[in-house]
PDB file of N, CA and C in Angstrom:
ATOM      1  N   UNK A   1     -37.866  32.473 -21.295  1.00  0.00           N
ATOM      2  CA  UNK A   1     -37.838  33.894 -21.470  1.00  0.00           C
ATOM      3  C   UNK A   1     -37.991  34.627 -20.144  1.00  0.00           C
ATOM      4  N   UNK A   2     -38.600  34.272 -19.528  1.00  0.00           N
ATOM      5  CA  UNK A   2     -38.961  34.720 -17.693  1.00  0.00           C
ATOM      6  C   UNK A   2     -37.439  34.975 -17.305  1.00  0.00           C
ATOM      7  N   UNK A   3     -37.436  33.993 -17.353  1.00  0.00           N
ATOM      8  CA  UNK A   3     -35.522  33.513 -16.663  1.00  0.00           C
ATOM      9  C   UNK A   3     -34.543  34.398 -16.774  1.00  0.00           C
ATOM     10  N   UNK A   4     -34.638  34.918 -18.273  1.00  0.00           N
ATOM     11  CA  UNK A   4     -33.657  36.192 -19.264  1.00  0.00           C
ATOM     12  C   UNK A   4     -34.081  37.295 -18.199  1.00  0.00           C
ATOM     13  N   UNK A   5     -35.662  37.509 -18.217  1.00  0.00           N
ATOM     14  CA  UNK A   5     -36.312  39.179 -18.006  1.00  0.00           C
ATOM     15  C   UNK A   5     -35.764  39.424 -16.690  1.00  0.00           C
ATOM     16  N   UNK A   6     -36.094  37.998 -15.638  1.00  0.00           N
ATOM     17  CA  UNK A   6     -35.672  38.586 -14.174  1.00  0.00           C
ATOM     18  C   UNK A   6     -34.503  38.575 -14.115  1.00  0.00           C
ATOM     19  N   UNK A   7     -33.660  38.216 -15.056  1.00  0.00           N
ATOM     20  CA  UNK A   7     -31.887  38.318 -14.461  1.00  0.00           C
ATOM     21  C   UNK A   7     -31.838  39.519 -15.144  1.00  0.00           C
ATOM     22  N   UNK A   8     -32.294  39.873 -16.705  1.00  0.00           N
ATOM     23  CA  UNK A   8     -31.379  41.525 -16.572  1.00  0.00           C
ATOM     24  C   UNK A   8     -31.947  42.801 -15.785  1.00  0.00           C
ATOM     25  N   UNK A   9     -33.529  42.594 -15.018  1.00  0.00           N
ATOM     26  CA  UNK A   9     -33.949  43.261 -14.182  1.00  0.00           C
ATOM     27  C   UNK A   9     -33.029  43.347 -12.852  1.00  0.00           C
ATOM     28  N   UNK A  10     -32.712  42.166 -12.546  1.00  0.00           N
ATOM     29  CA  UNK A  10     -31.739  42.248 -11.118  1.00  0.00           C
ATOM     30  C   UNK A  10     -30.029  42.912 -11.594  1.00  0.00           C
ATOM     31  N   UNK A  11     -29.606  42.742 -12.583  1.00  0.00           N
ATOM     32  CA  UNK A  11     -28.620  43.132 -13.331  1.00  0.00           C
ATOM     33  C   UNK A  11     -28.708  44.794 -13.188  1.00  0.00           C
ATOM     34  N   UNK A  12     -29.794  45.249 -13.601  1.00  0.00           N
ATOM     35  CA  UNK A  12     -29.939  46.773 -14.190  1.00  0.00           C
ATOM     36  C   UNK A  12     -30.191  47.014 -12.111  1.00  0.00           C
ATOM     37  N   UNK A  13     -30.519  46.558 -11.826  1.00  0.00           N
ATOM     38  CA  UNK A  13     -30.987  47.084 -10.244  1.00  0.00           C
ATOM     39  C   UNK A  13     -29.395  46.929  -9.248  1.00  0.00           C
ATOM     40  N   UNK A  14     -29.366  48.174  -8.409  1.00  0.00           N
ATOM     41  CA  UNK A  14     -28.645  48.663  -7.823  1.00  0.00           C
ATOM     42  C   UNK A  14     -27.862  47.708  -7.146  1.00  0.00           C
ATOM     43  N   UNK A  15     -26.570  46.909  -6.896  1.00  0.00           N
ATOM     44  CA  UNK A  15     -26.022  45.752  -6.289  1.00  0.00           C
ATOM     45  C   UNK A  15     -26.211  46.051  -4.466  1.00  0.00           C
ATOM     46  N   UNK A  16     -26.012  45.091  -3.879  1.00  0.00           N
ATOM     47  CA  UNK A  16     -26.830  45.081  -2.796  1.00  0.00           C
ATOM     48  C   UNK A  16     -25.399  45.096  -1.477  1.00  0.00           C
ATOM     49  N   UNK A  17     -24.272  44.464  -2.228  1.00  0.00           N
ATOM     50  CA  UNK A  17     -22.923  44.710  -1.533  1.00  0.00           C
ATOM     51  C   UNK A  17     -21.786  45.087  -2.344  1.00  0.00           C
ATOM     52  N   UNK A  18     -21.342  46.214  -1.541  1.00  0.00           N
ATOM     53  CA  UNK A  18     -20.065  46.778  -2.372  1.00  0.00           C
ATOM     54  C   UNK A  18     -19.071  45.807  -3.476  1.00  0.00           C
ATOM     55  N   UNK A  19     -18.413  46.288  -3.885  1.00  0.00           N
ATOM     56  CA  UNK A  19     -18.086  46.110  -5.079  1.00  0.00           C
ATOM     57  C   UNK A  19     -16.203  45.757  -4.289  1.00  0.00           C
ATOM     58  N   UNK A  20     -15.905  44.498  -4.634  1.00  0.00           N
ATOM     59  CA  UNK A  20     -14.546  44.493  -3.822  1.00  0.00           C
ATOM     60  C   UNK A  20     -13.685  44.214  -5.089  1.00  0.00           C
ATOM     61  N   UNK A  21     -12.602  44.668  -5.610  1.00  0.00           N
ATOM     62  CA  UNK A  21     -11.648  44.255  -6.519  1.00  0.00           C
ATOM     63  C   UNK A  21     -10.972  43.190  -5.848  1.00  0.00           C
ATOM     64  N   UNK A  22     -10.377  42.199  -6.732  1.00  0.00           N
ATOM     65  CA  UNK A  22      -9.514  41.386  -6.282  1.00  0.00           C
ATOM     66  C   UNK A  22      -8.499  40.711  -6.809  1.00  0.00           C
ATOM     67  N   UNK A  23      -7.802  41.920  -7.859  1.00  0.00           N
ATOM     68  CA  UNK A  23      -6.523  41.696  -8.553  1.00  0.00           C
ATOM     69  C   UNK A  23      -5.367  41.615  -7.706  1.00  0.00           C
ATOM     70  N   UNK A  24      -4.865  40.237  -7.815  1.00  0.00           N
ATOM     71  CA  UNK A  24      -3.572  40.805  -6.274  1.00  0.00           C
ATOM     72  C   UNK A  24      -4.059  39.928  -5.282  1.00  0.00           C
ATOM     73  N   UNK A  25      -5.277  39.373  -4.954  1.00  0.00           N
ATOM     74  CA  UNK A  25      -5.775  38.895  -3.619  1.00  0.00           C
ATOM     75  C   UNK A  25      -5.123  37.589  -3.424  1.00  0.00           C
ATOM     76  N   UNK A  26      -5.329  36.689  -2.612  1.00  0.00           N
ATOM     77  CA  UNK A  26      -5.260  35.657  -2.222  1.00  0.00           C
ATOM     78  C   UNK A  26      -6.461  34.960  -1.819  1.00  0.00           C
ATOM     79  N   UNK A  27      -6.856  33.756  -2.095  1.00  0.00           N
ATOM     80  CA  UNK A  27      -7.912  33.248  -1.734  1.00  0.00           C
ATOM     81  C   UNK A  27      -8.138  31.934  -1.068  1.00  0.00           C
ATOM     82  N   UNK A  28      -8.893  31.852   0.230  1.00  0.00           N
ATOM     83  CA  UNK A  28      -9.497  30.736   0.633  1.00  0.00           C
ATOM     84  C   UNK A  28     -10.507  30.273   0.772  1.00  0.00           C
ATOM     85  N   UNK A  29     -10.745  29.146   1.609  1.00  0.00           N
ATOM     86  CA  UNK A  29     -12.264  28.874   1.626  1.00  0.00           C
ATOM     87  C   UNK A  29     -13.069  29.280   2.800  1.00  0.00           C
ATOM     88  N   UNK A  30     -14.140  29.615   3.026  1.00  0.00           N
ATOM     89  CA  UNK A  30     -14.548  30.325   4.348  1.00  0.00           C
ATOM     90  C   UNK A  30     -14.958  28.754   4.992  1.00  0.00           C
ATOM     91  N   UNK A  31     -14.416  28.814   5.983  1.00  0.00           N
ATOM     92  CA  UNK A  31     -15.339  28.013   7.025  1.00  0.00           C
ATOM     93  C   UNK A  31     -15.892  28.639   8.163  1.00  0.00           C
ATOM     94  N   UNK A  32     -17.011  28.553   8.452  1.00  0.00           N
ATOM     95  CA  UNK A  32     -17.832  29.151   9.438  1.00  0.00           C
ATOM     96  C   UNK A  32     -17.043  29.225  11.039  1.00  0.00           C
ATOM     97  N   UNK A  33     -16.126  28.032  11.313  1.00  0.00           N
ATOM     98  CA  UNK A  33     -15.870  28.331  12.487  1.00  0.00           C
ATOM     99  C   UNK A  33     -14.782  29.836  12.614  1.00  0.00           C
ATOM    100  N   UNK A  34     -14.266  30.185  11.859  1.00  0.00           N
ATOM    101  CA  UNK A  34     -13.484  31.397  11.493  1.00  0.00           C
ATOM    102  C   UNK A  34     -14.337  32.549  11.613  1.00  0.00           C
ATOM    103  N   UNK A  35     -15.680  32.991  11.398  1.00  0.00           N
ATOM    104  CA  UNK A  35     -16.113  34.039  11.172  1.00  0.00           C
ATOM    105  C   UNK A  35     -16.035  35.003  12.244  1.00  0.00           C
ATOM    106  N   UNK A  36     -15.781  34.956  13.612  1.00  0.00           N
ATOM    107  CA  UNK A  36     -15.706  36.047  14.225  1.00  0.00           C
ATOM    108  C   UNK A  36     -13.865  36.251  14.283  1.00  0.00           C
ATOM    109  N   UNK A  37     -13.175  35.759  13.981  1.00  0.00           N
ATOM    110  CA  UNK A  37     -11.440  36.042  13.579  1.00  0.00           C
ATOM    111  C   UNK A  37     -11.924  36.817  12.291  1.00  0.00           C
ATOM    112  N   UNK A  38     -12.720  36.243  11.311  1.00  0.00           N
ATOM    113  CA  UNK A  38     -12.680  37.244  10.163  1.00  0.00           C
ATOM    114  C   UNK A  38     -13.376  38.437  10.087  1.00  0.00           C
ATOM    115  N   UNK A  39     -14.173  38.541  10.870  1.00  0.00           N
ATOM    116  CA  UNK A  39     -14.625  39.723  10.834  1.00  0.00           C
ATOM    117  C   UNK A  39     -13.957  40.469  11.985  1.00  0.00           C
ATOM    118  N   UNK A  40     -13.089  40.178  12.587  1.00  0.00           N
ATOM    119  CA  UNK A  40     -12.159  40.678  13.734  1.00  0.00           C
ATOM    120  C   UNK A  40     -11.114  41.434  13.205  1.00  0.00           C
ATOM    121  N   UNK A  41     -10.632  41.381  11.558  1.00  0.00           N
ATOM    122  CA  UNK A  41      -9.474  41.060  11.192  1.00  0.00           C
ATOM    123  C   UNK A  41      -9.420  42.330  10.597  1.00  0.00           C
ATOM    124  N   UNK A  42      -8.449  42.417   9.708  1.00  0.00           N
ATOM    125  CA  UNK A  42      -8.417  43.378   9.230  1.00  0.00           C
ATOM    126  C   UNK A  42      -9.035  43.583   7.515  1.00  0.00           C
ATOM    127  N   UNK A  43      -9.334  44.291   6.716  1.00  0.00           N
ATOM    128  CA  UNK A  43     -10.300  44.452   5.546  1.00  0.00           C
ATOM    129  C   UNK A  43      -9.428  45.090   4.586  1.00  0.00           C
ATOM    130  N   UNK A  44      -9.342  44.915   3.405  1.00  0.00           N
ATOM    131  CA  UNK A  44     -10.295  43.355   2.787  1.00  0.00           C
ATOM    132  C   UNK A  44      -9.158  42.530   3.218  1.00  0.00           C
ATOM    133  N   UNK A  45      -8.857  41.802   3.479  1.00  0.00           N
ATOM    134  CA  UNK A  45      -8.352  40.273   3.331  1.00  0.00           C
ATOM    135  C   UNK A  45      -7.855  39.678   2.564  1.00  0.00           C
ATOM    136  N   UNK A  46      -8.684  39.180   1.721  1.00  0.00           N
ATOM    137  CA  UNK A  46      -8.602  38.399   0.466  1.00  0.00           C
ATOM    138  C   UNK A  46      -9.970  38.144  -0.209  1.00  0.00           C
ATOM    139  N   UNK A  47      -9.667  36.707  -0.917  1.00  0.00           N
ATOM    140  CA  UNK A  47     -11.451  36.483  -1.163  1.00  0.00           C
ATOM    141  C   UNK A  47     -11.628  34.986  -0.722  1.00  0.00           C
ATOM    142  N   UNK A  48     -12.799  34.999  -0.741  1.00  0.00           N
ATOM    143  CA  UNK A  48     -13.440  33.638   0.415  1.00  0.00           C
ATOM    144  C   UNK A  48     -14.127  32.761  -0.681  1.00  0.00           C
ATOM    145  N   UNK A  49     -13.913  31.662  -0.604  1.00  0.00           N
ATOM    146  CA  UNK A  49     -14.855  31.035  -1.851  1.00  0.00           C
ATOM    147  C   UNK A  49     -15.318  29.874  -1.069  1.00  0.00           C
ATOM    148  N   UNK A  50     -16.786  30.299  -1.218  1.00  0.00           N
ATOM    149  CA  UNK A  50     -17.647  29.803  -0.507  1.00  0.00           C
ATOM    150  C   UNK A  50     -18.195  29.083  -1.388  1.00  0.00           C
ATOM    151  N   UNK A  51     -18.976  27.588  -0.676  1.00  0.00           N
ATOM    152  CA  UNK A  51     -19.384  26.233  -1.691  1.00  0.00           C
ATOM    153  C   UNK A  51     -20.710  26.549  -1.744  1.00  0.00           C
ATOM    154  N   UNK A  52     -21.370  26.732  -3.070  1.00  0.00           N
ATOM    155  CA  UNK A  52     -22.842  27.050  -2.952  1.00  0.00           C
ATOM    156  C   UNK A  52     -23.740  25.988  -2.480  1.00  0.00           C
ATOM    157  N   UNK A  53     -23.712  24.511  -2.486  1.00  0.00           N
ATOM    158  CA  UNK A  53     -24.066  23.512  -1.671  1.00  0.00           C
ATOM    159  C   UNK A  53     -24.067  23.616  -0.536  1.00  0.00           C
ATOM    160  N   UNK A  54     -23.179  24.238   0.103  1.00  0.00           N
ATOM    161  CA  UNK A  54     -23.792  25.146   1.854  1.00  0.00           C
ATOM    162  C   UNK A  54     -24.579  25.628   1.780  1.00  0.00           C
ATOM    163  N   UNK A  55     -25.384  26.609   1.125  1.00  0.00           N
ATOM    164  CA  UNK A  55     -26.391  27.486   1.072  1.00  0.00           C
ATOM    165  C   UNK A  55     -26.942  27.735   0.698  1.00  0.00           C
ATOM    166  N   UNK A  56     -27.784  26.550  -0.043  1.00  0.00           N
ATOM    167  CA  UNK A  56     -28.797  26.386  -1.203  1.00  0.00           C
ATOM    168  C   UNK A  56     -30.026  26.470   0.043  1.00  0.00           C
ATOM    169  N   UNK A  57     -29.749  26.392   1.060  1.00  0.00           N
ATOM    170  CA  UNK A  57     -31.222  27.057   1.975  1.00  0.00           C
ATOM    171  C   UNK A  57     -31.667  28.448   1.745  1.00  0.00           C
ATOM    172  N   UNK A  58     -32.831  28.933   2.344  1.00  0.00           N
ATOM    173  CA  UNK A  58     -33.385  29.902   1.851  1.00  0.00           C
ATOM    174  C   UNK A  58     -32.750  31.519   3.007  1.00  0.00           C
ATOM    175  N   UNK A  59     -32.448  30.585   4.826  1.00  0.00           N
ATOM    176  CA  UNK A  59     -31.682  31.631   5.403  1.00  0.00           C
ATOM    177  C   UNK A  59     -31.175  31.123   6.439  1.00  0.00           C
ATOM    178  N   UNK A  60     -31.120  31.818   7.850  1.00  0.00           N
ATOM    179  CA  UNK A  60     -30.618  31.026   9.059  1.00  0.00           C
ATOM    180  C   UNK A  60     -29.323  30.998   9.164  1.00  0.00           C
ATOM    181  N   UNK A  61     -28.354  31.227  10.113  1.00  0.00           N
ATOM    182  CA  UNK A  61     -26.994  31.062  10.363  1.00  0.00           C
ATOM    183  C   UNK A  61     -26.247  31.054   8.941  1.00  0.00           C
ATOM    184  N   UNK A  62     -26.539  30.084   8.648  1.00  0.00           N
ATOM    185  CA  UNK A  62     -25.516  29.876   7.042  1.00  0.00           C
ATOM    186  C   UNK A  62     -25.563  31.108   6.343  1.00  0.00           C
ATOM    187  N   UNK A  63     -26.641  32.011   5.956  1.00  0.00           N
ATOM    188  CA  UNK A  63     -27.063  33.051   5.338  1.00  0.00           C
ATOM    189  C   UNK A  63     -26.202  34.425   5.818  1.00  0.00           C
ATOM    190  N   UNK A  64     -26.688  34.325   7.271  1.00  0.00           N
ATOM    191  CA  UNK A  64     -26.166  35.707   7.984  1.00  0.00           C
ATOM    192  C   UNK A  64     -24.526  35.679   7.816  1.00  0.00           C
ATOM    193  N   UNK A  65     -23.881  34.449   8.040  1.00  0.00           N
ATOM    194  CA  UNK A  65     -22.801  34.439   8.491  1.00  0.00           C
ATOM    195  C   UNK A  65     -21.917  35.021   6.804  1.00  0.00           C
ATOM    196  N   UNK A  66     -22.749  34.332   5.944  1.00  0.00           N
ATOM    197  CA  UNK A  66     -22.237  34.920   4.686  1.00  0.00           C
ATOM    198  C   UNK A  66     -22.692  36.289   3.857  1.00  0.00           C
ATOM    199  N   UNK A  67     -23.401  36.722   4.814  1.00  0.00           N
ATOM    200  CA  UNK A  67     -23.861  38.542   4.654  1.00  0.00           C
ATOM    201  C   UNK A  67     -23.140  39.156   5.121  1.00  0.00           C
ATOM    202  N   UNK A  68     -22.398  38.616   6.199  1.00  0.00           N
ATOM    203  CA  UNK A  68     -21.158  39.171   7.016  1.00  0.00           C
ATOM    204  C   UNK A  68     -20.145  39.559   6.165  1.00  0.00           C
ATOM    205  N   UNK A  69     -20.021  38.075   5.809  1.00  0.00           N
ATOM    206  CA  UNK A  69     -18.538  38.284   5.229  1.00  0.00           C
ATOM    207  C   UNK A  69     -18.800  39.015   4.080  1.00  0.00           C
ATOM    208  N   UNK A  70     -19.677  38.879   2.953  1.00  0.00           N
ATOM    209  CA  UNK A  70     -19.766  39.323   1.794  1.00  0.00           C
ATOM    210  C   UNK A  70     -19.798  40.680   1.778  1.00  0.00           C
ATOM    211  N   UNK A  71     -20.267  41.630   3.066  1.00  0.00           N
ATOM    212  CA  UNK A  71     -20.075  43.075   2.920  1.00  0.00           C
ATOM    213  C   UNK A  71     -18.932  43.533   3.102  1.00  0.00           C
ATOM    214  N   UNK A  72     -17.644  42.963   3.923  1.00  0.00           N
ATOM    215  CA  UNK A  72     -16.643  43.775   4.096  1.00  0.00           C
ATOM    216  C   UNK A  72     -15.845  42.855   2.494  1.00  0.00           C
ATOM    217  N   UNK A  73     -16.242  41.428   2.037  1.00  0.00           N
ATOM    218  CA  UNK A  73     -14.590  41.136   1.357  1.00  0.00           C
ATOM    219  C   UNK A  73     -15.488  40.640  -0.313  1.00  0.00           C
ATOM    220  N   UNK A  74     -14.800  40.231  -1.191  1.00  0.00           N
ATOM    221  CA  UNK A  74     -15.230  39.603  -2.137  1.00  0.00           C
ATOM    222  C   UNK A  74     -15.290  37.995  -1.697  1.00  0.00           C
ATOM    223  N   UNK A  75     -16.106  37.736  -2.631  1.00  0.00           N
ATOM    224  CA  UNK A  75     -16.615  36.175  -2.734  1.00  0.00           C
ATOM    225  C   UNK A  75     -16.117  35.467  -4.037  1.00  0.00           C
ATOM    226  N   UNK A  76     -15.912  34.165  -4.118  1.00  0.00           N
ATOM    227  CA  UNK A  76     -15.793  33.499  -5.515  1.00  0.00           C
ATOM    228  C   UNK A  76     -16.815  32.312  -4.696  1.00  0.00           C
ATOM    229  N   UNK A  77     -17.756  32.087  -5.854  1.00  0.00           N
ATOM    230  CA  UNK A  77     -19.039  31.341  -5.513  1.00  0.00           C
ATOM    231  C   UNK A  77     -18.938  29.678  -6.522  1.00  0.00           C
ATOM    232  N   UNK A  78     -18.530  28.811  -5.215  1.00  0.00           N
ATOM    233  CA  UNK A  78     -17.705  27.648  -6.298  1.00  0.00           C
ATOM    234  C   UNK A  78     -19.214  26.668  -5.827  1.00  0.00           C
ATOM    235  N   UNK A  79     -19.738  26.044  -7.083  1.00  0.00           N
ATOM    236  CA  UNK A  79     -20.425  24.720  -7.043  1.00  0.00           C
ATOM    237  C   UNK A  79     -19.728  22.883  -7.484  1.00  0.00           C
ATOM    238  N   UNK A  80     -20.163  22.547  -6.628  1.00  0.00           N
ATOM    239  CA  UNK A  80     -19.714  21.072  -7.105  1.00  0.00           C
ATOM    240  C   UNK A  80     -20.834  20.007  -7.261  1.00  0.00           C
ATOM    241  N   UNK A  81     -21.872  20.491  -7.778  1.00  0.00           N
ATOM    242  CA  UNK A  81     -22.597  19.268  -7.894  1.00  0.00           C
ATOM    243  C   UNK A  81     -23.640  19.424  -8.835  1.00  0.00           C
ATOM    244  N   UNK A  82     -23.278  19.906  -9.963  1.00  0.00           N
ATOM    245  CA  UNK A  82     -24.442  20.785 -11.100  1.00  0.00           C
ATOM    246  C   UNK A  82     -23.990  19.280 -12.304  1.00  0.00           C
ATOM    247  N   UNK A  83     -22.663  18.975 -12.415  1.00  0.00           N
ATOM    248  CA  UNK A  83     -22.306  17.518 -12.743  1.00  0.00           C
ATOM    249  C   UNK A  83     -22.892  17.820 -14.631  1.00  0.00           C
ATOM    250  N   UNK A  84     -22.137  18.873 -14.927  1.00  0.00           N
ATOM    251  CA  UNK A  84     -22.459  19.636 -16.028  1.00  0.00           C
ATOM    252  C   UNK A  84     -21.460  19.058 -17.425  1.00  0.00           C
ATOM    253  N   UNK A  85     -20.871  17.600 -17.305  1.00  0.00           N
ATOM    254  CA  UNK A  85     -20.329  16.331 -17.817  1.00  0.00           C
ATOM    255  C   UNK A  85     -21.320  15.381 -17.837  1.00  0.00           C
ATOM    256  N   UNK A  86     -22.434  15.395 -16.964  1.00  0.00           N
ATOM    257  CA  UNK A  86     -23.291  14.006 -17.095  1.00  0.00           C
ATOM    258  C   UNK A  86     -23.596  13.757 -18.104  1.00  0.00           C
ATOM    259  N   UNK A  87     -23.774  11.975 -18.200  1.00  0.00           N
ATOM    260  CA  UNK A  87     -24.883  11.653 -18.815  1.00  0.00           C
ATOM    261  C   UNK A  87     -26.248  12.119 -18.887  1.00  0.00           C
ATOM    262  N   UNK A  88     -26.497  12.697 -17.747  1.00  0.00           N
ATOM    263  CA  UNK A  88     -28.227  12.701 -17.584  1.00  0.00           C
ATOM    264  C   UNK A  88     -28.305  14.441 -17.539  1.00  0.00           C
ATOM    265  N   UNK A  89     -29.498  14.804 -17.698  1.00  0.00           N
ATOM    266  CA  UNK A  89     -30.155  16.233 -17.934  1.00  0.00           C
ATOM    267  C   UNK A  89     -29.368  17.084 -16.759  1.00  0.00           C
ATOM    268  N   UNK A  90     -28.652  18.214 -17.118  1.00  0.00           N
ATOM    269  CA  UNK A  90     -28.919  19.008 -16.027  1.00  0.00           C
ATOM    270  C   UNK A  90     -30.276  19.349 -15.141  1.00  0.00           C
ATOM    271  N   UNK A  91     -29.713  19.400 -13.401  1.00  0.00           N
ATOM    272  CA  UNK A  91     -30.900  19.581 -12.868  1.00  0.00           C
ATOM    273  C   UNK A  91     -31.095  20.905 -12.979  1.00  0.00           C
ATOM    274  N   UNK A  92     -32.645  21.632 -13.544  1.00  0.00           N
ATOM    275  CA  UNK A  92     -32.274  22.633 -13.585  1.00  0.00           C
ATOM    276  C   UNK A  92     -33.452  23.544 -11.817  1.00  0.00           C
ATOM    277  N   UNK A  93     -33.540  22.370 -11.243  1.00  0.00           N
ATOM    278  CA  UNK A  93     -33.605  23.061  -9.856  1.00  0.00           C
ATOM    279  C   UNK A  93     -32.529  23.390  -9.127  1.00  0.00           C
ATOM    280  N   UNK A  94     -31.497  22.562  -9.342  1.00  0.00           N
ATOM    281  CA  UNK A  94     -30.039  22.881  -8.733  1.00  0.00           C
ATOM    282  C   UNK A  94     -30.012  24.454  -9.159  1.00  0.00           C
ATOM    283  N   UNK A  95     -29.380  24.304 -10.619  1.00  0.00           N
ATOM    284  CA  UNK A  95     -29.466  25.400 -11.574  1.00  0.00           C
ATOM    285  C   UNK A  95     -30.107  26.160 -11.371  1.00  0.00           C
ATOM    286  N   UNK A  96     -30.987  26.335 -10.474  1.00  0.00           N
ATOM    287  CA  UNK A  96     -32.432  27.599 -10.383  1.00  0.00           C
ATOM    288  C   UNK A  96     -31.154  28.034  -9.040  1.00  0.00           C
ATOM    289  N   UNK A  97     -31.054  27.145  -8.117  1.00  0.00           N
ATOM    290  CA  UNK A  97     -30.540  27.313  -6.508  1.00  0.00           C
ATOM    291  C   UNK A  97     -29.484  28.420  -6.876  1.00  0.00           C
ATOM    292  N   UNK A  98     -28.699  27.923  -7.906  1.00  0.00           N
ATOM    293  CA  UNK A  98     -27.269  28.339  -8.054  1.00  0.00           C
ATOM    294  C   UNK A  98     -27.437  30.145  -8.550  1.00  0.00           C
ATOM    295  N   UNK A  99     -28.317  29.919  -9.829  1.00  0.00           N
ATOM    296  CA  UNK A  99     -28.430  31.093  -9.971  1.00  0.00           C
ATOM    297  C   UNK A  99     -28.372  31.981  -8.535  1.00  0.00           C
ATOM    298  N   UNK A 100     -29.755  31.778  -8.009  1.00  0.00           N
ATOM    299  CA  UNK A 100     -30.011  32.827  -7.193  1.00  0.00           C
ATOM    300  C   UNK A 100     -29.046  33.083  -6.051  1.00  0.00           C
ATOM    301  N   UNK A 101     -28.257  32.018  -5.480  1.00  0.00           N
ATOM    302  CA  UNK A 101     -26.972  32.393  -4.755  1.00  0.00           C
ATOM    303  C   UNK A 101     -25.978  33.584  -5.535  1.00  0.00           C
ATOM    304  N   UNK A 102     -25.710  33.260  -6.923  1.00  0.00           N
ATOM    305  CA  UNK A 102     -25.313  34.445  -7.700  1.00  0.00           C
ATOM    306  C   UNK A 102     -26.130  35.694  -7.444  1.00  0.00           C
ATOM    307  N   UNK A 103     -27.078  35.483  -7.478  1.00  0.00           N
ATOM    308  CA  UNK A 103     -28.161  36.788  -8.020  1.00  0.00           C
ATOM    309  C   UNK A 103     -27.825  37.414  -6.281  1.00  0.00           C
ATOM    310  N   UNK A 104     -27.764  37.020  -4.996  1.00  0.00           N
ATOM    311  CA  UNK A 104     -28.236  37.385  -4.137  1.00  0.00           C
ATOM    312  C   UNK A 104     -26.707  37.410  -3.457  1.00  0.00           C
ATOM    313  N   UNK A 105     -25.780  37.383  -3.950  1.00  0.00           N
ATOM    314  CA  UNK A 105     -24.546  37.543  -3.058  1.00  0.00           C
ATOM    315  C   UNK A 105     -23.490  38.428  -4.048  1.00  0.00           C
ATOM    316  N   UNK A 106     -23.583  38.421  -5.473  1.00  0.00           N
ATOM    317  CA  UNK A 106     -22.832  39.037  -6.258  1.00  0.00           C
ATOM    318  C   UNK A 106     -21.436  38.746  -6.393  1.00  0.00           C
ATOM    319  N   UNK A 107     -21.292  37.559  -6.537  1.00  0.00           N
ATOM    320  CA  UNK A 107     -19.732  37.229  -6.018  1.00  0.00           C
ATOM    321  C   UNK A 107     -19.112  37.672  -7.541  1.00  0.00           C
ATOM    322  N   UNK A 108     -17.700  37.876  -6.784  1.00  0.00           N
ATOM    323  CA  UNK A 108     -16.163  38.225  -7.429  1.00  0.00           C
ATOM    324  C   UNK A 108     -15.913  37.230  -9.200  1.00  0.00           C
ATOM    325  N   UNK A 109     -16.331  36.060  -8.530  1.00  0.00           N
ATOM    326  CA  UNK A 109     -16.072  34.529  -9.378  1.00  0.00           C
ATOM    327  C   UNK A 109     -17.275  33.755  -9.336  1.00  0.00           C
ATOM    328  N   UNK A 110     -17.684  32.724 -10.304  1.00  0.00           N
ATOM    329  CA  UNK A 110     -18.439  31.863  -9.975  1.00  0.00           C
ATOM    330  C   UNK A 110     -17.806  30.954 -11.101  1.00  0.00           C
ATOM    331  N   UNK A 111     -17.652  29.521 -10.486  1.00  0.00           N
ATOM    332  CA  UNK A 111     -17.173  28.351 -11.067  1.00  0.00           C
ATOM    333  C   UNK A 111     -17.812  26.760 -10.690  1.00  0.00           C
ATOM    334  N   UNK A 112     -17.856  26.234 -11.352  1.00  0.00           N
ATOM    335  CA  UNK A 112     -18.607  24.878 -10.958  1.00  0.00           C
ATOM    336  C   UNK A 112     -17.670  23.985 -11.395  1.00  0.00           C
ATOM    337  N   UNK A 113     -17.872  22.600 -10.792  1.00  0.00           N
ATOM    338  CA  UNK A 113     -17.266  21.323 -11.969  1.00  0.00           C
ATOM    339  C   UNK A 113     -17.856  20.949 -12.819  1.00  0.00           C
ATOM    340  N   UNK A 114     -16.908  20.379 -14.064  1.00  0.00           N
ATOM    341  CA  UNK A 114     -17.628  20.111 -15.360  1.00  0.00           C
ATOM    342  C   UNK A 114     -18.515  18.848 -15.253  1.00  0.00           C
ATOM    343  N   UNK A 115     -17.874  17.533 -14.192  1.00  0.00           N
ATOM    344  CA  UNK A 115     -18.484  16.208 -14.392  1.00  0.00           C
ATOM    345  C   UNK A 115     -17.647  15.832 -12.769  1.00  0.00           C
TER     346      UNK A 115
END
């Protein structure tokens, strides 16, 4: 029940980066060595779909570099390792990680693999 209260509290609370449409876009994957070409470039772009397994840390380079990007373009927020086909229990510390990359970047998309 915790889990419910703080997500529709962050839900009802003001989003933290603009709001990018992305009907029409084109999309790749961000790699970090690109980020000063992309933020060089011209806006919006497209959308960047960034692997949430990069940035299940809490901040540091990885963080900033994707605060960057996430204010001028949209995001699609792809996981590959939640393994949501297993045999065995979802982890739900992964699952905690993942959320809050959602909760704290607001992306466009969010998609995982099934197994």
């Amino acid at each position: 029940m915790r889990v419910l209260t703080a997500y529709s509290e962050r839900e009802a609370s003001a989003p933290s980066f603009p709001a990018h449409p992305i009907a029409g876009l084109a999309g790749t994957s961000f790699k970090p060595q690109h980020l000063q070409a992309i933020l060089a470039g011209p806006k919006p772009r497209g959308v960047f779909e960034i692997h949430a397994e990069n940035y299940t840390g809490t901040g540091g380079p990885p963080h900033r570099a994707l605060e960057a990007i996430r204010s001028d373009h949209a995001v699609s927020l792809h996981g590959v390792c939640m393994s949501i086909g297993a045999p065995q229990p979802l982890d739900k510390a992964h699952l905690a990680r993942f959320r809050a990359l959602v909760q704290r970047y607001e992306p466009a998309l969010v998609s995982e693999h099934v197994a």
